[in-house]
C-alpha atoms as a PDB file:
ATOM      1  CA  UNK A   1       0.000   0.000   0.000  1.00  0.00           C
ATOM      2  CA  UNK A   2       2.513   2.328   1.299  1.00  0.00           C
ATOM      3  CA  UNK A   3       5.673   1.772  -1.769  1.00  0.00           C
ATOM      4  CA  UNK A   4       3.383   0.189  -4.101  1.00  0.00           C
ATOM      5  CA  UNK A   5       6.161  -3.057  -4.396  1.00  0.00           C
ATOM      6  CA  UNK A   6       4.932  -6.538  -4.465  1.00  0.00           C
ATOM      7  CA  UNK A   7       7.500  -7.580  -1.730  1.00  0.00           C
ATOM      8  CA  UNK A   8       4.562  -6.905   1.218  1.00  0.00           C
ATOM      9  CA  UNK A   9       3.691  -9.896   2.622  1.00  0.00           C
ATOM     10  CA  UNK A  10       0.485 -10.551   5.453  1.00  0.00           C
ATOM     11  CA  UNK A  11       2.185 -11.256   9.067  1.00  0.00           C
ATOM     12  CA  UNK A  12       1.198 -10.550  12.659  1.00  0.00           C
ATOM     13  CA  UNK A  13       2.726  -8.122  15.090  1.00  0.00           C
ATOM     14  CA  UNK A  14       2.643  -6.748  18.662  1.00  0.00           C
ATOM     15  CA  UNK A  15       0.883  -3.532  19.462  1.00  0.00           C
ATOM     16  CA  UNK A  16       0.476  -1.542  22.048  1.00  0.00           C
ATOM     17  CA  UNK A  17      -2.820   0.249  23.165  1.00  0.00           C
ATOM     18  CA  UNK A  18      -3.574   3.107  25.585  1.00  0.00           C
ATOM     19  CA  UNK A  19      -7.044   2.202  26.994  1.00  0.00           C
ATOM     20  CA  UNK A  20      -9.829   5.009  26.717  1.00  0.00           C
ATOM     21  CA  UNK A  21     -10.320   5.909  30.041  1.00  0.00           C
ATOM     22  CA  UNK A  22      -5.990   6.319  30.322  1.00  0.00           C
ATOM     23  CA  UNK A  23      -5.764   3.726  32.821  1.00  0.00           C
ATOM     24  CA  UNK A  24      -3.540   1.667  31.683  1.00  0.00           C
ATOM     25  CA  UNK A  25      -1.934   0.193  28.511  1.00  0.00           C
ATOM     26  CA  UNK A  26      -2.106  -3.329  26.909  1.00  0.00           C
ATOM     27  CA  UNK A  27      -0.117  -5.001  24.897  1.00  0.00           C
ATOM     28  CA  UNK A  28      -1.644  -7.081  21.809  1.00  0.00           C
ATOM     29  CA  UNK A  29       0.216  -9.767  20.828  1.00  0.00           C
ATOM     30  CA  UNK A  30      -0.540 -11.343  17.201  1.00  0.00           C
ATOM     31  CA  UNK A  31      -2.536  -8.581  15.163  1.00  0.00           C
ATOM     32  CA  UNK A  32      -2.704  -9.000  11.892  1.00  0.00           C
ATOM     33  CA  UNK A  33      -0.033  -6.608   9.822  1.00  0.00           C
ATOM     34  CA  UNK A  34       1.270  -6.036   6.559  1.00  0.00           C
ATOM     35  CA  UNK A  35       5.567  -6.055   6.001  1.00  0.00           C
ATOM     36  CA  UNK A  36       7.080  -5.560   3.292  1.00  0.00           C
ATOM     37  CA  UNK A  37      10.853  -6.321   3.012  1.00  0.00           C
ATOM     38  CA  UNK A  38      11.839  -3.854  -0.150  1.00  0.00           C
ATOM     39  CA  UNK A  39      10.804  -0.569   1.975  1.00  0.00           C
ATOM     40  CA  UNK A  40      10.617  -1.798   5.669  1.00  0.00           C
ATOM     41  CA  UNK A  41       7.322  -1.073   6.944  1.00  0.00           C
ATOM     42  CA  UNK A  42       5.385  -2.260   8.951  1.00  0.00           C
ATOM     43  CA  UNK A  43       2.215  -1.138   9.869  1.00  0.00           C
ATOM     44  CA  UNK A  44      -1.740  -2.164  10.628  1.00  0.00           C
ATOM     45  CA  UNK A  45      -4.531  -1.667   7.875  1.00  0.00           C
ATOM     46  CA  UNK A  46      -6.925   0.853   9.239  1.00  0.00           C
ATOM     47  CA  UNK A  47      -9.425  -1.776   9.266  1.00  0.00           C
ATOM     48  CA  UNK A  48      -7.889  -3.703  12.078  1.00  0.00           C
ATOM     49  CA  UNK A  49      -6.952  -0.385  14.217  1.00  0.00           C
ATOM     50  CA  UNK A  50     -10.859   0.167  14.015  1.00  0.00           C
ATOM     51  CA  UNK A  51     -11.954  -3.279  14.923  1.00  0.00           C
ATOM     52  CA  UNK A  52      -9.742  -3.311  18.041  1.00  0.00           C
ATOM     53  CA  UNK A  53     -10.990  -0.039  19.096  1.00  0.00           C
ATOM     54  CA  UNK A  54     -14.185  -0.275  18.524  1.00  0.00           C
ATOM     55  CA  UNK A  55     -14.011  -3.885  20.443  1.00  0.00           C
ATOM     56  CA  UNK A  56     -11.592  -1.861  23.564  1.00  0.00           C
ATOM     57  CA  UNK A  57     -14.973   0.296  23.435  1.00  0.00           C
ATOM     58  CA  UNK A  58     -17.377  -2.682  23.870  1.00  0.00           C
ATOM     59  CA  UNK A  59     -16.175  -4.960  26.214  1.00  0.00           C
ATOM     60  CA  UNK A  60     -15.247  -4.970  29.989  1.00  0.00           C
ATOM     61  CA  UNK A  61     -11.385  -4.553  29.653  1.00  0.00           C
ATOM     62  CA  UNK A  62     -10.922  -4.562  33.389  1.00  0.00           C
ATOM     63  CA  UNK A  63     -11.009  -8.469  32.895  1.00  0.00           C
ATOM     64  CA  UNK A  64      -8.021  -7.858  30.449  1.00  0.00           C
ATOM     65  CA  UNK A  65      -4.407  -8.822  31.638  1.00  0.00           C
ATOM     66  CA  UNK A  66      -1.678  -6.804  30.783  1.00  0.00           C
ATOM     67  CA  UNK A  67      -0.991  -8.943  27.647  1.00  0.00           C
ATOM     68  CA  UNK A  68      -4.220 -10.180  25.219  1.00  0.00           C
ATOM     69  CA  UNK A  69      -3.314 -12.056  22.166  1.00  0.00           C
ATOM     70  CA  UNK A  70      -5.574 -10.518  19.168  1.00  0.00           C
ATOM     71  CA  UNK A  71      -7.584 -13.180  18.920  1.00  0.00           C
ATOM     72  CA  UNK A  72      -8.641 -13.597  22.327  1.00  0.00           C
ATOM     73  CA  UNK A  73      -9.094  -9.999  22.541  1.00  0.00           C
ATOM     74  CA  UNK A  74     -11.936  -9.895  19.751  1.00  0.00           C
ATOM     75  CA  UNK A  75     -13.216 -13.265  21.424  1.00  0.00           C
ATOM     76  CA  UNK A  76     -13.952 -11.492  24.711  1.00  0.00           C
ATOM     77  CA  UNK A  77     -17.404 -10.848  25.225  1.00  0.00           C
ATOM     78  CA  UNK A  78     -18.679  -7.174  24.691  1.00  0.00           C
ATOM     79  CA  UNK A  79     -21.529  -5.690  26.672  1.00  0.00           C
ATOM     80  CA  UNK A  80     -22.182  -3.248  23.998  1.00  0.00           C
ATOM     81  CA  UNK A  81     -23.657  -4.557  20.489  1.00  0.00           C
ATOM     82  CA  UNK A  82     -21.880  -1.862  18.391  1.00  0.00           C
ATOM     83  CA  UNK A  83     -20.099   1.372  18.985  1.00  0.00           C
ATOM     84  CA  UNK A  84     -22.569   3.998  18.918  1.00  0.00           C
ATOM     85  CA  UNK A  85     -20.650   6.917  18.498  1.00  0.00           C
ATOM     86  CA  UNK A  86     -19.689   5.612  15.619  1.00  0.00           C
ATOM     87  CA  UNK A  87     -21.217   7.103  12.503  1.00  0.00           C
ATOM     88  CA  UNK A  88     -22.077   4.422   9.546  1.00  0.00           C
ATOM     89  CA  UNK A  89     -23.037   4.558   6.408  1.00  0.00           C
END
C-alpha cells in the first residue's frame, strides 16, 4: 500500500494500546499486519486499528491482563452490540 512493491507480505505483530479511560496500557500480541521487506514497513490496515478499538470500546477490559493475544481480545465478550458513536453509512 505504502511503496506500491509486491514484496509486502500478510504477518502478525505486537501492538500496544492506551485504553480510553488512560488507565492503563495493553499489549496485543498477534494482530494482523502487513511487512514488506523492499521498503521496511510495517504497519496495521486501518481496518484492524478500528476493529480493536471499537471492540476496547465494547467490552469490559478490566477483565483484560496486561498482555491479550488478538484473537482472544476480539473473542472477549462485549456488553455493547456496536459502537454507537460511531457514525455508519
Amino acid at each position: 500500500m505504502w511503496c506500491n512493491e509486491d514484496a509486502a507480505v500478510e504477518t502478525k505483530k505486537t501492538g500496544y494500546w492506551e485504553l480510553h479511560d488512560g488507565t492503563r496500557a495493553l499489549q496485543i500480541d498477534e494482530i494482523p499486519a502487513v511487512s514488506c521487506s523492499s521498503c521496511g514497513m510495517e504497519y496495521h490496515e486501518d481496518h484492524v486499528v478500528e476493529e480493536i478499538e471499537d471492540q476496547l470500546l465494547l467490552i469490559n477490559t478490566k477483565k483484560l491482563g496486561k498482555v491479550v493475544s488478538f484473537k482472544e481480545l476480539m473473542a472477549t465478550e462485549r456488553f455493547l452490540k456496536k459502537n454507537y458513536f460511531k457514525f455508519y453509512n
